[in-house]
N, C-alpha and C. Protein backbone atom coordinates (compact mmCIF):
# COMPACT_ATOMS: atom_id res chain seq x y z
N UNK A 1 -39.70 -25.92 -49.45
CA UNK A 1 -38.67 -25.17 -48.74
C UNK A 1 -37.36 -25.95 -48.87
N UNK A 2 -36.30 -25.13 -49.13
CA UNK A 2 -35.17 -25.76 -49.16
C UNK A 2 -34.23 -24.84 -47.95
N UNK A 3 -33.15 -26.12 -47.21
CA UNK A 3 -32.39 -25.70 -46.31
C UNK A 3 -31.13 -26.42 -46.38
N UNK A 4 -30.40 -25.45 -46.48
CA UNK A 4 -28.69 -25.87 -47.07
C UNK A 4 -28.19 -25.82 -45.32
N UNK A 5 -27.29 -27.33 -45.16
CA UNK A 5 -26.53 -27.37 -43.97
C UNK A 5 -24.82 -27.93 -44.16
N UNK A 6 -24.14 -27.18 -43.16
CA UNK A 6 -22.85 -27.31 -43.54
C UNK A 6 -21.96 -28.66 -42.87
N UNK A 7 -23.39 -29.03 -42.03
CA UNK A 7 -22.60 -29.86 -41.05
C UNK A 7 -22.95 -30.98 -40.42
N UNK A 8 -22.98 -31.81 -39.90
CA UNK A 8 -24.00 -32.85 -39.39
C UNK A 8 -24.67 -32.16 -38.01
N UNK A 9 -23.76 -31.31 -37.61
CA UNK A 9 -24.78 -30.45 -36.19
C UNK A 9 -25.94 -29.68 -36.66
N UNK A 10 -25.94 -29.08 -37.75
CA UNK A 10 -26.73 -27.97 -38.55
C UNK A 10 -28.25 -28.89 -38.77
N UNK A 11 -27.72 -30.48 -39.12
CA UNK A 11 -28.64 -30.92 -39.65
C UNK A 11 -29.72 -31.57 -38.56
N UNK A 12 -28.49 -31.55 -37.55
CA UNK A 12 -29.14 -32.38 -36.14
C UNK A 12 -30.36 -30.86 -35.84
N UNK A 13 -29.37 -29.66 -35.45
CA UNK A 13 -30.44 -28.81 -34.99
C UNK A 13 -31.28 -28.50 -36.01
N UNK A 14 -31.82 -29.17 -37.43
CA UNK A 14 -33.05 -28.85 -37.81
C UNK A 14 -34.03 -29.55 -37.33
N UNK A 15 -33.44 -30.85 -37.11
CA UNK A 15 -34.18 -32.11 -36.81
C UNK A 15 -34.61 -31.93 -35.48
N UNK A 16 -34.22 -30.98 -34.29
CA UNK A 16 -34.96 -30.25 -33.22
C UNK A 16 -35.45 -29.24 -33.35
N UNK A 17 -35.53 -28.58 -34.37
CA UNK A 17 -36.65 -27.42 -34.64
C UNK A 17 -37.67 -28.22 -35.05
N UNK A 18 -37.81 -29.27 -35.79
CA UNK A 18 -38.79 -29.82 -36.14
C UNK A 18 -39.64 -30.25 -35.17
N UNK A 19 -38.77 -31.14 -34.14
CA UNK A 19 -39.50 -31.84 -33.21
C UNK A 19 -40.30 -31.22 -32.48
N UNK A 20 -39.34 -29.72 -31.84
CA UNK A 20 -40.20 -28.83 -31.51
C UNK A 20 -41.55 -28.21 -31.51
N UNK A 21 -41.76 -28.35 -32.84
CA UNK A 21 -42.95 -27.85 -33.58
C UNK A 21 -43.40 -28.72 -33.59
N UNK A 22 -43.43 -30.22 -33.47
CA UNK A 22 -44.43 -31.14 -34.05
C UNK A 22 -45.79 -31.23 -33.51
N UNK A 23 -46.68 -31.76 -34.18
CA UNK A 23 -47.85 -32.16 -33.82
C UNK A 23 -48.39 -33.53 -33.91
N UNK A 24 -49.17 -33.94 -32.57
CA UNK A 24 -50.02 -35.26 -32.40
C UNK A 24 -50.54 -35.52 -34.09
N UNK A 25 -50.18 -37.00 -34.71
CA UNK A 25 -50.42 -36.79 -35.98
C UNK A 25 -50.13 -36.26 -36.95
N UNK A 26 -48.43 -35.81 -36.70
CA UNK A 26 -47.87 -35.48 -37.83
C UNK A 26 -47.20 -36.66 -38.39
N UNK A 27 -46.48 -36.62 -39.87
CA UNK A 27 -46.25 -37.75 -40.33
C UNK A 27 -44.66 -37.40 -41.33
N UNK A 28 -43.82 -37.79 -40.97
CA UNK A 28 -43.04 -37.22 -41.71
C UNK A 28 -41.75 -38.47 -42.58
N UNK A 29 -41.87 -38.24 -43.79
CA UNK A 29 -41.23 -39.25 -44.56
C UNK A 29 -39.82 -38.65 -44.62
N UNK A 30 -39.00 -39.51 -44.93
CA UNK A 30 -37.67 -39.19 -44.80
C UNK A 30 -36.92 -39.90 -46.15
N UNK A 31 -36.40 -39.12 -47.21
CA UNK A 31 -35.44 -39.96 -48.28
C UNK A 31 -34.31 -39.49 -48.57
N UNK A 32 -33.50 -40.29 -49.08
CA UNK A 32 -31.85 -40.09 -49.13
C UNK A 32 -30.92 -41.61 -49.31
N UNK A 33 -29.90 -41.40 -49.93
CA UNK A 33 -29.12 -42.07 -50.36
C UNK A 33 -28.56 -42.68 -48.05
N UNK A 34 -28.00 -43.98 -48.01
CA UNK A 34 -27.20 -44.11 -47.56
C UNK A 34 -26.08 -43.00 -47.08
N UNK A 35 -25.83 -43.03 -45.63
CA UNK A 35 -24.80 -42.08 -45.47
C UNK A 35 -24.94 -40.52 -45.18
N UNK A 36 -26.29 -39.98 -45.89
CA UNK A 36 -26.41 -38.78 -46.03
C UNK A 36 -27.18 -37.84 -45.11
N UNK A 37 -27.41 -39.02 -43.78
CA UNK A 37 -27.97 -37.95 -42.78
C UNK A 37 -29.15 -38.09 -42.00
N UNK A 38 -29.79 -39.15 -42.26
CA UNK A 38 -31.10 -39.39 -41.89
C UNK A 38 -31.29 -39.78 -40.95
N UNK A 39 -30.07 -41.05 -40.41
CA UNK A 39 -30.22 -40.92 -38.63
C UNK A 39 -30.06 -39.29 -37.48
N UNK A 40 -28.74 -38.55 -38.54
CA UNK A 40 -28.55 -37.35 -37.92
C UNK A 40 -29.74 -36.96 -37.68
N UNK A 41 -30.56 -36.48 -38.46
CA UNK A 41 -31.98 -35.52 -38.93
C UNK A 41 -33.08 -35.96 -37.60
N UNK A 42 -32.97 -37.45 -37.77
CA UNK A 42 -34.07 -38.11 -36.86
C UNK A 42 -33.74 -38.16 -35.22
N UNK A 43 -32.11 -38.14 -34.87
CA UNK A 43 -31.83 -37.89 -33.56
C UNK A 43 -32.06 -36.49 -32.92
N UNK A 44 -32.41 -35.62 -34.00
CA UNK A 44 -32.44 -33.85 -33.79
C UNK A 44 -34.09 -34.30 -33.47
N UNK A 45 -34.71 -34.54 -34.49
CA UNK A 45 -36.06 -34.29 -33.87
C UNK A 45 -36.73 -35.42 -32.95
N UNK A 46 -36.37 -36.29 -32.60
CA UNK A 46 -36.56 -37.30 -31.45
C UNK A 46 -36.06 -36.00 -30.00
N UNK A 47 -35.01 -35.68 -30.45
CA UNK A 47 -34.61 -34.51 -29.29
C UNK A 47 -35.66 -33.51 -28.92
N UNK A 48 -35.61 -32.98 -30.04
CA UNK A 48 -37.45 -31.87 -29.94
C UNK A 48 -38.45 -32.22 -29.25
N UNK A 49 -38.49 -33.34 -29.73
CA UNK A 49 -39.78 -34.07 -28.70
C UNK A 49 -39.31 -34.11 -27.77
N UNK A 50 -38.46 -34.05 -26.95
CA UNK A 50 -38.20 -34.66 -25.55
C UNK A 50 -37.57 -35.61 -25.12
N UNK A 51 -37.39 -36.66 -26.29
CA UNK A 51 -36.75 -38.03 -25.82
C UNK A 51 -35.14 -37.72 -26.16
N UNK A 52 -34.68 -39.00 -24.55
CA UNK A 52 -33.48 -38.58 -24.42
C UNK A 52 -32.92 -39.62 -24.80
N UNK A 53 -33.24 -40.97 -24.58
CA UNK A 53 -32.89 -42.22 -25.13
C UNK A 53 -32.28 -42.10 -26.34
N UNK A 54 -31.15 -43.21 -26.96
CA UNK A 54 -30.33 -43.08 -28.18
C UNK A 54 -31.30 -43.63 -28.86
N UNK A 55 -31.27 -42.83 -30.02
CA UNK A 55 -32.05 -42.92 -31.20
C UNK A 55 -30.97 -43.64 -32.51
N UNK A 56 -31.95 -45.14 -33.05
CA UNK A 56 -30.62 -45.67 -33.81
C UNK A 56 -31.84 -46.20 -34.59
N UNK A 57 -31.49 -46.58 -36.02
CA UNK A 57 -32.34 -47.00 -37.20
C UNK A 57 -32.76 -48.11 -36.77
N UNK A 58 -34.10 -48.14 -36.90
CA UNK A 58 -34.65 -49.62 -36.53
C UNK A 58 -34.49 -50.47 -38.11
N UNK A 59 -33.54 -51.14 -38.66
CA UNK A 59 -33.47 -51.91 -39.97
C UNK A 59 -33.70 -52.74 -40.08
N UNK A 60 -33.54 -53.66 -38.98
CA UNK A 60 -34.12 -54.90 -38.74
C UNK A 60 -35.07 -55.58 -38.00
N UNK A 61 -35.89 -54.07 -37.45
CA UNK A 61 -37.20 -54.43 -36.80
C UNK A 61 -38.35 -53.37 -37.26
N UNK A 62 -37.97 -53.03 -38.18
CA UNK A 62 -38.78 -52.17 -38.47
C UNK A 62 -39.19 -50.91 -38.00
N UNK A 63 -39.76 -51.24 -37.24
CA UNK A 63 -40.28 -49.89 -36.16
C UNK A 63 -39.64 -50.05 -34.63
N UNK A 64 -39.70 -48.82 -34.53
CA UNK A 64 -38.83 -48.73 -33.10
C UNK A 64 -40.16 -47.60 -32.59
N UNK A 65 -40.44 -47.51 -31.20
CA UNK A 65 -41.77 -46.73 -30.47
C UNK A 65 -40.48 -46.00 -29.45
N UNK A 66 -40.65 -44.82 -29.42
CA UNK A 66 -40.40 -44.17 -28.28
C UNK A 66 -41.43 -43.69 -27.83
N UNK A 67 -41.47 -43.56 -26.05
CA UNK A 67 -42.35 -42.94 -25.36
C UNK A 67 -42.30 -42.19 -24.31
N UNK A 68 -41.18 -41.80 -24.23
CA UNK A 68 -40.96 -40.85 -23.09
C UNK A 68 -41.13 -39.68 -23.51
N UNK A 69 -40.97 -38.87 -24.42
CA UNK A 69 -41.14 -37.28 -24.90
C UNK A 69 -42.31 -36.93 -24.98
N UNK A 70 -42.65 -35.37 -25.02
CA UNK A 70 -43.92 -34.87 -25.16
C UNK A 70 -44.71 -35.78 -25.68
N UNK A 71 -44.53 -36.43 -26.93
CA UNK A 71 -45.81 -36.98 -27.80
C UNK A 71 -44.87 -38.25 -28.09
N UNK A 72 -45.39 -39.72 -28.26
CA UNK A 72 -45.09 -41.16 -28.42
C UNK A 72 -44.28 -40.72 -30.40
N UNK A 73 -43.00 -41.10 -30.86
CA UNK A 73 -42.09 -40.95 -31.22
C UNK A 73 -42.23 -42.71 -32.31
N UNK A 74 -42.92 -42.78 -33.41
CA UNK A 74 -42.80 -43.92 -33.96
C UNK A 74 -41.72 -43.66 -35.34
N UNK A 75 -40.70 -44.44 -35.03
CA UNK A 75 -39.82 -44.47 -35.78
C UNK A 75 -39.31 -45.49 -37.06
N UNK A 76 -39.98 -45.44 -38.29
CA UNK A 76 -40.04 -46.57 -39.08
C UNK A 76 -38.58 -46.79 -40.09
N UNK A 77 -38.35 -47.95 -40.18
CA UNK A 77 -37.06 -47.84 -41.29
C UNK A 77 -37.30 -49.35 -42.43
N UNK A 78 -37.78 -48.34 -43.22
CA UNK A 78 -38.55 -49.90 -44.38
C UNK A 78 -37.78 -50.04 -45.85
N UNK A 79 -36.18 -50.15 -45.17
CA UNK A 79 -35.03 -50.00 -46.57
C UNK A 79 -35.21 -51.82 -46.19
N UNK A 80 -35.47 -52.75 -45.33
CA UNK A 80 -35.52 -54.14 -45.52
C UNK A 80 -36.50 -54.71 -45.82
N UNK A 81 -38.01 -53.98 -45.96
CA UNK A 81 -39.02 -54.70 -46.15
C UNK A 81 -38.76 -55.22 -47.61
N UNK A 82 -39.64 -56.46 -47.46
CA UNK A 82 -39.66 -57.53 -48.79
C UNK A 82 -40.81 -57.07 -49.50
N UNK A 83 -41.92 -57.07 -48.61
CA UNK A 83 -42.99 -56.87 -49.66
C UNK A 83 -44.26 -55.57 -48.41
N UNK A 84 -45.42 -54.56 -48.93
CA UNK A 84 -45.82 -54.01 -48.65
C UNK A 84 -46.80 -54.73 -47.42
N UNK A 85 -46.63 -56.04 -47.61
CA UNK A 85 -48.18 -56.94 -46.98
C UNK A 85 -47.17 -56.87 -45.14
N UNK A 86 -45.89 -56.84 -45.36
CA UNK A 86 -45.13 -56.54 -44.02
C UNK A 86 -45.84 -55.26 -43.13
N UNK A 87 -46.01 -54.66 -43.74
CA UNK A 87 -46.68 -52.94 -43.11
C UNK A 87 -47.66 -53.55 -42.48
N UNK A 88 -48.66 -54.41 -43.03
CA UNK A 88 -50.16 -54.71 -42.21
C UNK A 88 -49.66 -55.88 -41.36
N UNK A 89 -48.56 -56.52 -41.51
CA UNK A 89 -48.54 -57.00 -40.25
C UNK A 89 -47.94 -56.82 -39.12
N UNK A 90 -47.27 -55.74 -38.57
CA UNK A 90 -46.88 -54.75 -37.77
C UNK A 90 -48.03 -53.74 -37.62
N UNK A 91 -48.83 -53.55 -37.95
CA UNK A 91 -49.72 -52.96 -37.54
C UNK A 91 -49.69 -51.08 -37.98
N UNK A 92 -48.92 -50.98 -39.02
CA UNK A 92 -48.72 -49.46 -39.75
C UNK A 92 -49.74 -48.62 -39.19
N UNK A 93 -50.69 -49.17 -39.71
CA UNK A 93 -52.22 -47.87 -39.66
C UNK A 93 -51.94 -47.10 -38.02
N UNK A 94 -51.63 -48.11 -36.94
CA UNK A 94 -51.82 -47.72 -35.81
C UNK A 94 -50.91 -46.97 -35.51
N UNK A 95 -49.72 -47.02 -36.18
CA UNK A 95 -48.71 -45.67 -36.09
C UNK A 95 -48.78 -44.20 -36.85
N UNK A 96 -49.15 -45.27 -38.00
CA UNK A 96 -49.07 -44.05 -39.07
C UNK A 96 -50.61 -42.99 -38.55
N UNK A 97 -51.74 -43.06 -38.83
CA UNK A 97 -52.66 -42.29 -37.90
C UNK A 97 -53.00 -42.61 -36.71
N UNK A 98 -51.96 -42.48 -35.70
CA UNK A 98 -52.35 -42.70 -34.18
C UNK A 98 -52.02 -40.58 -33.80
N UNK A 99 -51.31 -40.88 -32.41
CA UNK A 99 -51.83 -39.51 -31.86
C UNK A 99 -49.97 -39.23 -31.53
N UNK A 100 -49.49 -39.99 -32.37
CA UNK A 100 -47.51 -39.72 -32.02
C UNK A 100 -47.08 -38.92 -33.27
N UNK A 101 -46.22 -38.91 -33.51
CA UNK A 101 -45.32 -38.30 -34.53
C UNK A 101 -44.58 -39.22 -35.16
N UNK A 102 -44.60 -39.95 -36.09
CA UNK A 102 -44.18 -40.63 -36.80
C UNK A 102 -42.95 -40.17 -38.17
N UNK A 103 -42.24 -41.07 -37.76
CA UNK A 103 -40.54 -40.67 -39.15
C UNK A 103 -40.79 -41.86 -40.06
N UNK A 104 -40.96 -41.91 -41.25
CA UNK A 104 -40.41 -42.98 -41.97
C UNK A 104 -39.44 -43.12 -43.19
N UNK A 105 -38.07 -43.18 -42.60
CA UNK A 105 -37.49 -43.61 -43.34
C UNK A 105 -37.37 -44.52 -44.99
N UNK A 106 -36.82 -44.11 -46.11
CA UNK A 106 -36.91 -44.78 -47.17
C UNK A 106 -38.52 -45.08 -47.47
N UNK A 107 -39.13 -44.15 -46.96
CA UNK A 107 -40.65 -44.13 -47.55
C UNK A 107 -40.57 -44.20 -48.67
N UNK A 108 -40.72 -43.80 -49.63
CA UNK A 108 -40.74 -44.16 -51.35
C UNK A 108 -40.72 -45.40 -51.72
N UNK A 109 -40.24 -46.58 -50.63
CA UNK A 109 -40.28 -47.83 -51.47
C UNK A 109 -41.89 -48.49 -50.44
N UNK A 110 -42.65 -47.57 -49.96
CA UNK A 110 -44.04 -47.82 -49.19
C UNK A 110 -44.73 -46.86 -49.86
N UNK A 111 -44.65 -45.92 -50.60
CA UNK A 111 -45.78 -44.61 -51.27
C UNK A 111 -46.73 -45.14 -51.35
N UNK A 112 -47.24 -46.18 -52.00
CA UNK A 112 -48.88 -46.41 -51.89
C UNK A 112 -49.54 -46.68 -50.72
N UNK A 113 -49.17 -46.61 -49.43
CA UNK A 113 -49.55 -46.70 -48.31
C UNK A 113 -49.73 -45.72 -47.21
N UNK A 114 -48.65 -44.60 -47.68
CA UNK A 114 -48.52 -43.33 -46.81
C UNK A 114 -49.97 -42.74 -47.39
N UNK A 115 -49.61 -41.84 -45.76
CA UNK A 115 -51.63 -40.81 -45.88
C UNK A 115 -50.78 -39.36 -46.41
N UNK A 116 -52.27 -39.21 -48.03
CA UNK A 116 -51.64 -38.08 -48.31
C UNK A 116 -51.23 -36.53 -47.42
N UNK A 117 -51.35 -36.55 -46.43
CA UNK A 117 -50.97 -35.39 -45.48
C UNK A 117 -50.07 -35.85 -45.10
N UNK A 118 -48.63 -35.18 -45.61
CA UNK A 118 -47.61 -35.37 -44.70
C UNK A 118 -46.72 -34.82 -44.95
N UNK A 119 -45.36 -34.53 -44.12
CA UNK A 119 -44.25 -33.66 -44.23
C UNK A 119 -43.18 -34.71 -45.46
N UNK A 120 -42.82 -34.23 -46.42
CA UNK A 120 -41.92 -34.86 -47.36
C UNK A 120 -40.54 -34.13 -47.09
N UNK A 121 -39.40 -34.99 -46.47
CA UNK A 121 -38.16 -34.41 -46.36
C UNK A 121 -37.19 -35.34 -47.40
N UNK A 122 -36.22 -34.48 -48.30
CA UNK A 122 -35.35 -35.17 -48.83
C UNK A 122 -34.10 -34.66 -48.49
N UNK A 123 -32.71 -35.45 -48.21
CA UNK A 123 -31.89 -34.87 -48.03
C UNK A 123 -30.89 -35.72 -48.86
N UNK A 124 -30.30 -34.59 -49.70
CA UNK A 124 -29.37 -35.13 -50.56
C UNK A 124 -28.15 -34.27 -50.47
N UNK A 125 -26.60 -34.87 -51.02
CA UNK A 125 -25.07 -34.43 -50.55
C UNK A 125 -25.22 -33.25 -52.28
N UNK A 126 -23.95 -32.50 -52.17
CA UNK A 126 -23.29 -31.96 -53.29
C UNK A 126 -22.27 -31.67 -52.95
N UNK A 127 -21.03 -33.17 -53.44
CA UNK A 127 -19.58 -33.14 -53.04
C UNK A 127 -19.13 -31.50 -53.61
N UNK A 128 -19.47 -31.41 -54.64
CA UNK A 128 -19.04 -29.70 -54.96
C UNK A 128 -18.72 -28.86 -54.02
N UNK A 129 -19.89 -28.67 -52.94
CA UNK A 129 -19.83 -27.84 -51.99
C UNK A 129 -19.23 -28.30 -50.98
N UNK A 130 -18.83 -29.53 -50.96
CA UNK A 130 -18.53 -29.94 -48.98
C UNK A 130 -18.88 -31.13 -48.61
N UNK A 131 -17.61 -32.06 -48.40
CA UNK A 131 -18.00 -33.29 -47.92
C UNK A 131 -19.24 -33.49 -47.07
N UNK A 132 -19.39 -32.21 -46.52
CA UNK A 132 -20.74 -32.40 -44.94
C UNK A 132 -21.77 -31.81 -45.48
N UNK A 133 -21.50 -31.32 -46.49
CA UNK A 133 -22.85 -30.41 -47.42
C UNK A 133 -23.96 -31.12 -47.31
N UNK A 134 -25.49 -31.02 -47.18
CA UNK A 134 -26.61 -31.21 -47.42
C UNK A 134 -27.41 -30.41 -47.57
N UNK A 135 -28.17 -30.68 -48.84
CA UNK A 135 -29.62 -29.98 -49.15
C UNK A 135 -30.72 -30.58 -48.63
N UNK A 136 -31.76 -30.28 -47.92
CA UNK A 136 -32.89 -30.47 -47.48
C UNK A 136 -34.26 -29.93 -47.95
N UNK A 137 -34.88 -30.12 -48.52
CA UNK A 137 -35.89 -30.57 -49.48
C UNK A 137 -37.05 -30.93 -48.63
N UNK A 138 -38.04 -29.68 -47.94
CA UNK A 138 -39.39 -29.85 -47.01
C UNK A 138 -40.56 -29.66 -47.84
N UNK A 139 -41.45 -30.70 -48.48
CA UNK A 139 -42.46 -30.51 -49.01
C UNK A 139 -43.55 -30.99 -48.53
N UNK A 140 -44.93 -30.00 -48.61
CA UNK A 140 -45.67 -30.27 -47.20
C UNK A 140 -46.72 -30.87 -48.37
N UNK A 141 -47.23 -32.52 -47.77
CA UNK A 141 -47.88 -32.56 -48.79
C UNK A 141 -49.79 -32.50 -48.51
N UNK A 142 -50.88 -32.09 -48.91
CA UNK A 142 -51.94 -32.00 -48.20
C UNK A 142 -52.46 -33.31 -48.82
């Protein structure tokens, strides 16, 4: 599925339709250049869920846990990890198949570790159309 947004609000309210819908054990990867939206995307659906707390990239801790919304909110950002052996020592598995909803950011540089069931979002710019332009790119993977 592809979803064209004009705006950083457009992109926020997908990112609360999502949340909306989510489910205990969903898993959703997140890729994109710098700049292009991914905190937006992730503060929309942290919203969905319920949580009201500011939602900000965990880059230098990796994971950030929210727990106040409908369902526990694990928020990963692995654009600093050095090497994959970091994931097992934070304890991944327990986020990645626990009973929350999990985001992970810059997933692609972790692919051999993600569970093949999961929501694939890409969001990429086309200055052509609009400094605020984004394409969104939902591939559901089984």
């Amino acid at each position: 599925m592809i979803i064209e947004t004009m705006n950083a609000n457009e992109t926020f309210e997908l990112g609360v339709r999502m949340g909306t819908e989510a489910k205990a054990g969903q898993v959703y990867t997140l890729i994109g250049e710098l700049g292009v939206g991914k905190t937006v995307f992730t503060q929309g659906l942290a919203k969905g869920l319920g949580i009201m707390e500011p939602i900000s990239s965990p880059t230098f801790t990796i994971v950030q846990v929210y727990e106040e919304g409908r369902l526990p909110f694990y928020h990963f950002d692995v654009y600093r990890i050095g090497d994959i052996e970091e994931m097992d020592e934070i304890g991944y598995e327990d986020y990645i198949f626990g009973k929350g909803v999990c985001l992970i950011e810059w997933s692609n540089l972790i692919e051999e570790i993600l569970p093949q069931k999961r929501s694939e979002i890409v969001i990429e710019k086309d200055l052509e159309k609009g400094f605020e332009y984004r394409k969104i790119t939902i591939t559901e993977r089984e």
